[in-house]
Protein backbone atom coordinates (compact mmCIF):
# COMPACT_ATOMS: atom_id res chain seq x y z
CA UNK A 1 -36.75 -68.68 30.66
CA UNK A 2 -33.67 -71.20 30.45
CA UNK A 3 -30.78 -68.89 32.68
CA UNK A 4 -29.47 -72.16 33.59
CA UNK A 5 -27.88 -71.91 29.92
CA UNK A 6 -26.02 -68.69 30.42
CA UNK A 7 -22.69 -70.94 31.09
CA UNK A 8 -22.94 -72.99 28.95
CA UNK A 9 -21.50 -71.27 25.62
CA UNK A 10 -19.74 -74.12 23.77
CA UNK A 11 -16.88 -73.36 20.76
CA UNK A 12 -18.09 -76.70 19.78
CA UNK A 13 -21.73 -76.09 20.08
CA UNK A 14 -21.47 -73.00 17.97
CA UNK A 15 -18.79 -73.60 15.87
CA UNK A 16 -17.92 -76.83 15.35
CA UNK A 17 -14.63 -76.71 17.77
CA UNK A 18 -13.25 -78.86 20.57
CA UNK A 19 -15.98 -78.84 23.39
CA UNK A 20 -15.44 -75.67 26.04
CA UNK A 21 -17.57 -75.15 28.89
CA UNK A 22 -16.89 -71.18 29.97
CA UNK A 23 -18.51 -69.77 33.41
CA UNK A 24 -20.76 -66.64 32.76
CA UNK A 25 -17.92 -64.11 33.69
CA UNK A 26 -15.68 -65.63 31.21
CA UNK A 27 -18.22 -66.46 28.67
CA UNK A 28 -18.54 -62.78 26.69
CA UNK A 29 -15.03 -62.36 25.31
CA UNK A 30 -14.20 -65.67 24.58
CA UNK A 31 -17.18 -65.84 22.40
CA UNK A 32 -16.51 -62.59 21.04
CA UNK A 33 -13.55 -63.70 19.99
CA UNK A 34 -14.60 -67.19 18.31
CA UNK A 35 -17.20 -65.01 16.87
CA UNK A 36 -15.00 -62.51 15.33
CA UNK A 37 -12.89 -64.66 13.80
CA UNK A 38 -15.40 -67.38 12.28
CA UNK A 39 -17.34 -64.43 11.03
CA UNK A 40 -14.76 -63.62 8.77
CA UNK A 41 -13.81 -66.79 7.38
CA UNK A 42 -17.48 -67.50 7.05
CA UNK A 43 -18.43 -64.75 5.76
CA UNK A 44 -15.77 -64.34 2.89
CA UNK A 45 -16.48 -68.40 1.81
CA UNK A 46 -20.11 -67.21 1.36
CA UNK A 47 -19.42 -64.34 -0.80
CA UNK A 48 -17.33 -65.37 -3.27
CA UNK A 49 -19.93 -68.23 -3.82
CA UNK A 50 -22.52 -66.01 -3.89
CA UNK A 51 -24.89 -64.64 -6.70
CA UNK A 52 -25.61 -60.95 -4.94
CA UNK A 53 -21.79 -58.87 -5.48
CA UNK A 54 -20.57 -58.50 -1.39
CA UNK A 55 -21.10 -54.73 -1.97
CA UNK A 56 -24.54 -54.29 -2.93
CA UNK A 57 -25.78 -56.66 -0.41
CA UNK A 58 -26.85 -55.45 3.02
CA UNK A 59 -24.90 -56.29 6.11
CA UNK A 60 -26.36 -58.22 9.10
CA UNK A 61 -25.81 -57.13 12.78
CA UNK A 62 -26.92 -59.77 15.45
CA UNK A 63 -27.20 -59.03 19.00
CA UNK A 64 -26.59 -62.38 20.45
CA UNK A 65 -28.00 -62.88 23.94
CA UNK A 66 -26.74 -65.62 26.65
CA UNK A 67 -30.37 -66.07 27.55
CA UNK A 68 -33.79 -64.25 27.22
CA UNK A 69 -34.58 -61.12 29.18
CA UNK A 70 -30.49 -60.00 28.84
CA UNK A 71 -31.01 -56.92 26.84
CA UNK A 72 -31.28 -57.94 23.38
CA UNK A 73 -33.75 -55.68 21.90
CA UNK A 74 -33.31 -52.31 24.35
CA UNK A 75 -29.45 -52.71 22.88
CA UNK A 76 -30.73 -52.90 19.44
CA UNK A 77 -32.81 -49.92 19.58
CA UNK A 78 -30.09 -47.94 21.10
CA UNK A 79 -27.90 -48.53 18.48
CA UNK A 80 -30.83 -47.76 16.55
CA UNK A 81 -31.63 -44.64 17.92
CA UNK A 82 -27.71 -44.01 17.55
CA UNK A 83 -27.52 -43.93 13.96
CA UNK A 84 -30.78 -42.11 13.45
CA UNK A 85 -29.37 -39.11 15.56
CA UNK A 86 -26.65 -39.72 12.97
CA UNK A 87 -28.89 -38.89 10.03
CA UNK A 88 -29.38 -42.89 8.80
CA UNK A 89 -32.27 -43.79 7.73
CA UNK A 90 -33.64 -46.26 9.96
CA UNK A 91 -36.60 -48.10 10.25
CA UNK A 92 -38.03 -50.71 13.20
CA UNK A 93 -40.22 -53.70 11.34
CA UNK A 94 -40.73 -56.26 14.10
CA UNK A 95 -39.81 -55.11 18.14
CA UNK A 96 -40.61 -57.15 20.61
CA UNK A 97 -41.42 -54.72 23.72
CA UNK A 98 -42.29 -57.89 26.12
CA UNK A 99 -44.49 -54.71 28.13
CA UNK A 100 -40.79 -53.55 29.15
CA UNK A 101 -41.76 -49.63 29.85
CA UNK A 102 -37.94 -48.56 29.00
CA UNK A 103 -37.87 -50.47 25.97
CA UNK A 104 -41.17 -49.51 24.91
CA UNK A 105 -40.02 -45.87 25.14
CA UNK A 106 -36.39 -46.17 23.33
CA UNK A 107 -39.22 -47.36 19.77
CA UNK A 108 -41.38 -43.94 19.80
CA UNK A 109 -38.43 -41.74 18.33
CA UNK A 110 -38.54 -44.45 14.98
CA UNK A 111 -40.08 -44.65 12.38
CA UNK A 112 -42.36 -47.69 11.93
CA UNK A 113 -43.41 -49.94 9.48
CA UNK A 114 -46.13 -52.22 10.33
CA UNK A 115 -46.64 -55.62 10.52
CA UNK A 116 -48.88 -58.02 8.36
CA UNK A 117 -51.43 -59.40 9.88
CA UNK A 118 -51.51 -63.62 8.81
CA UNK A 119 -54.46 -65.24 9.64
CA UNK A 120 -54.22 -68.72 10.66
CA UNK A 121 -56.96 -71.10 12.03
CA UNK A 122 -59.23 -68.15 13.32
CA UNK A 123 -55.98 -66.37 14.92
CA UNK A 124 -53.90 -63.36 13.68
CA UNK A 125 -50.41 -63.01 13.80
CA UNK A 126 -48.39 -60.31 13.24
CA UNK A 127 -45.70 -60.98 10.83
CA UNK A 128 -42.59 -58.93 8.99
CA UNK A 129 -44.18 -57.30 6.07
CA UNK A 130 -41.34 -58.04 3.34
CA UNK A 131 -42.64 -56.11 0.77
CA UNK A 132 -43.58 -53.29 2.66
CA UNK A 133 -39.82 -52.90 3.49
CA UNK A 134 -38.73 -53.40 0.67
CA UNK A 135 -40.78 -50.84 -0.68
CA UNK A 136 -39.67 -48.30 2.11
CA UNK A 137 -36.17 -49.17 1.36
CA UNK A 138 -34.35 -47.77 4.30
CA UNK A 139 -30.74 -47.86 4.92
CA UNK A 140 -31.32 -50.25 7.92
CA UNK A 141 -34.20 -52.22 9.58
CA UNK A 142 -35.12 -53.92 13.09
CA UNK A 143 -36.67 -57.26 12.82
CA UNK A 144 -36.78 -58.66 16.92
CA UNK A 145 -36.33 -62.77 17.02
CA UNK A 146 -34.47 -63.78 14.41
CA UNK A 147 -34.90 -67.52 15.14
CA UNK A 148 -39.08 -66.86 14.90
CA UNK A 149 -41.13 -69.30 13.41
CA UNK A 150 -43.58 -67.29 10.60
CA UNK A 151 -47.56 -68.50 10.77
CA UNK A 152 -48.27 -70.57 8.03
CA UNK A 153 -49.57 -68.60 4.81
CA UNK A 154 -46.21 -66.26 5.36
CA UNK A 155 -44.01 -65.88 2.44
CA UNK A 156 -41.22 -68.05 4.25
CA UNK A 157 -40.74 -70.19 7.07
CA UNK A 158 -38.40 -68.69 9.14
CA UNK A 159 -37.94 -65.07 10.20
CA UNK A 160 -34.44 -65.43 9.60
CA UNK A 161 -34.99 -66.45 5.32
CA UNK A 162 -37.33 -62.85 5.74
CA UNK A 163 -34.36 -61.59 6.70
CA UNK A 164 -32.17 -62.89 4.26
CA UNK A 165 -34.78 -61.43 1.67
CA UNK A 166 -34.13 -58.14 2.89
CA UNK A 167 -29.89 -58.33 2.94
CA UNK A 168 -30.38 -59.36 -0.38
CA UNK A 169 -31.89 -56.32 -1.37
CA UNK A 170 -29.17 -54.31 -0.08
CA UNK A 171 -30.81 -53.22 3.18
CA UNK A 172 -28.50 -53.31 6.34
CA UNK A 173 -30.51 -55.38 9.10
CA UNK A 174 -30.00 -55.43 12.96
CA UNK A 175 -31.53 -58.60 14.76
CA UNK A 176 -31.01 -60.41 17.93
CA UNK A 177 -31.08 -63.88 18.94
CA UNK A 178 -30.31 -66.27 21.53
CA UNK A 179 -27.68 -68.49 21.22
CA UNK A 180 -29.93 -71.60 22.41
CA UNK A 181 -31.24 -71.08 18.94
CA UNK A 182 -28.57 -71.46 17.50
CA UNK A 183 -29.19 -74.94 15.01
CA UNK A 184 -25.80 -76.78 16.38
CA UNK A 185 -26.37 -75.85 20.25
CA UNK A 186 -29.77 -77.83 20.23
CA UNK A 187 -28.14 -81.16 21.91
CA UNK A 188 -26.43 -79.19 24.57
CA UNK A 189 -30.07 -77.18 25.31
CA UNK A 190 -31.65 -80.27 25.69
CA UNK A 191 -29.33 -81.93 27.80
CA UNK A 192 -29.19 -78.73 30.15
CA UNK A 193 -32.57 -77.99 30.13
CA UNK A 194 -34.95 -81.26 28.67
CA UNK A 195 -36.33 -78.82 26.39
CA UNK A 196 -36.57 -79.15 22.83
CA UNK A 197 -35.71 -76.09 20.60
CA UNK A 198 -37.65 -75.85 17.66
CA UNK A 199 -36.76 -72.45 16.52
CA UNK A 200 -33.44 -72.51 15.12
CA UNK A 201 -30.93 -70.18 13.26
CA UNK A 202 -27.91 -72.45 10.75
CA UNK A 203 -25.12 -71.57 12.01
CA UNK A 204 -23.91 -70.38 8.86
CA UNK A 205 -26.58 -67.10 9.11
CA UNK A 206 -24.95 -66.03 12.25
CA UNK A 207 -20.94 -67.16 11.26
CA UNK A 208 -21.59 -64.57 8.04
CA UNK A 209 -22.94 -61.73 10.02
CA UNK A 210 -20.78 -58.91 9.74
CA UNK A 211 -21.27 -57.65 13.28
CA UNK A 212 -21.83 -59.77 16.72
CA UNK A 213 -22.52 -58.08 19.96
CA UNK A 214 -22.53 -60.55 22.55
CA UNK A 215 -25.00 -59.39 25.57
CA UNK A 216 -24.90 -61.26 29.00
């Protein structure tokens, strides 16, 4: 939708560093990289503030895409599929197929569990069913569009405080997101593109993740 943003991956945007403008072909490891390491430091400052011990609470993979219709979800259900042939237990909540036939095929060999249906001024919409989940308990679970806003009458907002929900409860989740919607890269997606994003992720979500794949 907006490719014109593949080059322009900021360390400031995203982290709060001196402004970088990278090409696409030098974009993925220098991200990586910035990723890796604020990760870390993010990721231990939350922990040792937070309630839930760093052991018993589930750990968040994000495949991180350099705009839509890179790969996001087909590399999540690969990995997927990965550790199931591996004997994890491993469940897909919320995949986005977008009527991709390859993608489409890599969900049969999981397990699902469905949606909830919210209805919302004479519409349904299919939403991550929390409790459901959490009453399946697997050792991890796919939830698609982690920047997703949830209809109103949903238990949160945001498909990323579902998410959160779930970590908390000691299940392992893998996600993917775009890094337009990432909170702090708004102002440089609106300059580049005149659109507005509404669907954000704080940057803090992503910085504590304990695994980044950047796709491109």
């Amino acid at each position: 939708m907006h490719n014109s943003l593949a080059p322009l991956i900021t360390e400031q945007a995203v982290f709060g560093e001196d402004l970088l403008l990278f090409a696409p072909a030098q974009a993925a490891p220098r991200v990586k990289a910035v990723v890796a390491r604020k990760a870390m430091t993010m990721s231990s400052r939350l922990s040792s503030g937070s309630s839930t011990s760093p052991s018993a609470r589930g750990r968040l993979h994000v495949y991180l895409g350099a705009a839509p219709g890179v790969g996001k979800t087909f590399a999540m259900l690969t990995e997927a599929n990965r550790l199931a042939g591996q004997g994890v237990d491993v469940v897909a909540a919320l995949i986005e197929t977008h009527d991709r036939t390859d993608t489409a095929t890599m969900l049969t060999a999981l397990e699902r569990v469905p949606a909830k249906r919210v209805r919302y001024r004479g519409a349904n919409f299919d939403e991550l069913d929390i409790d459901a989940v959490l009453s399946r308990h697997p050792d991890v679970v796919l939830v698609d569009e982690l920047a997703h806003t949830c209809a109103p009458g949903s238990r949160h907002e945001k498909r990323w405080e579902d998410v959160e929900e779930l970590l908390d409860a000691g299940i392992d989740v893998i996600t993917s997101l775009n890094v337009q919607h990432i909170d702090s890269l708004g102002n440089a997606v609106e300059t580049a593109t005149g659109v507005t994003q509404h669907e954000t992720v704080p940057d803090a979500v992503i910085a504590a993740a304990d695994r980044i794949d950047f796709i491109d």
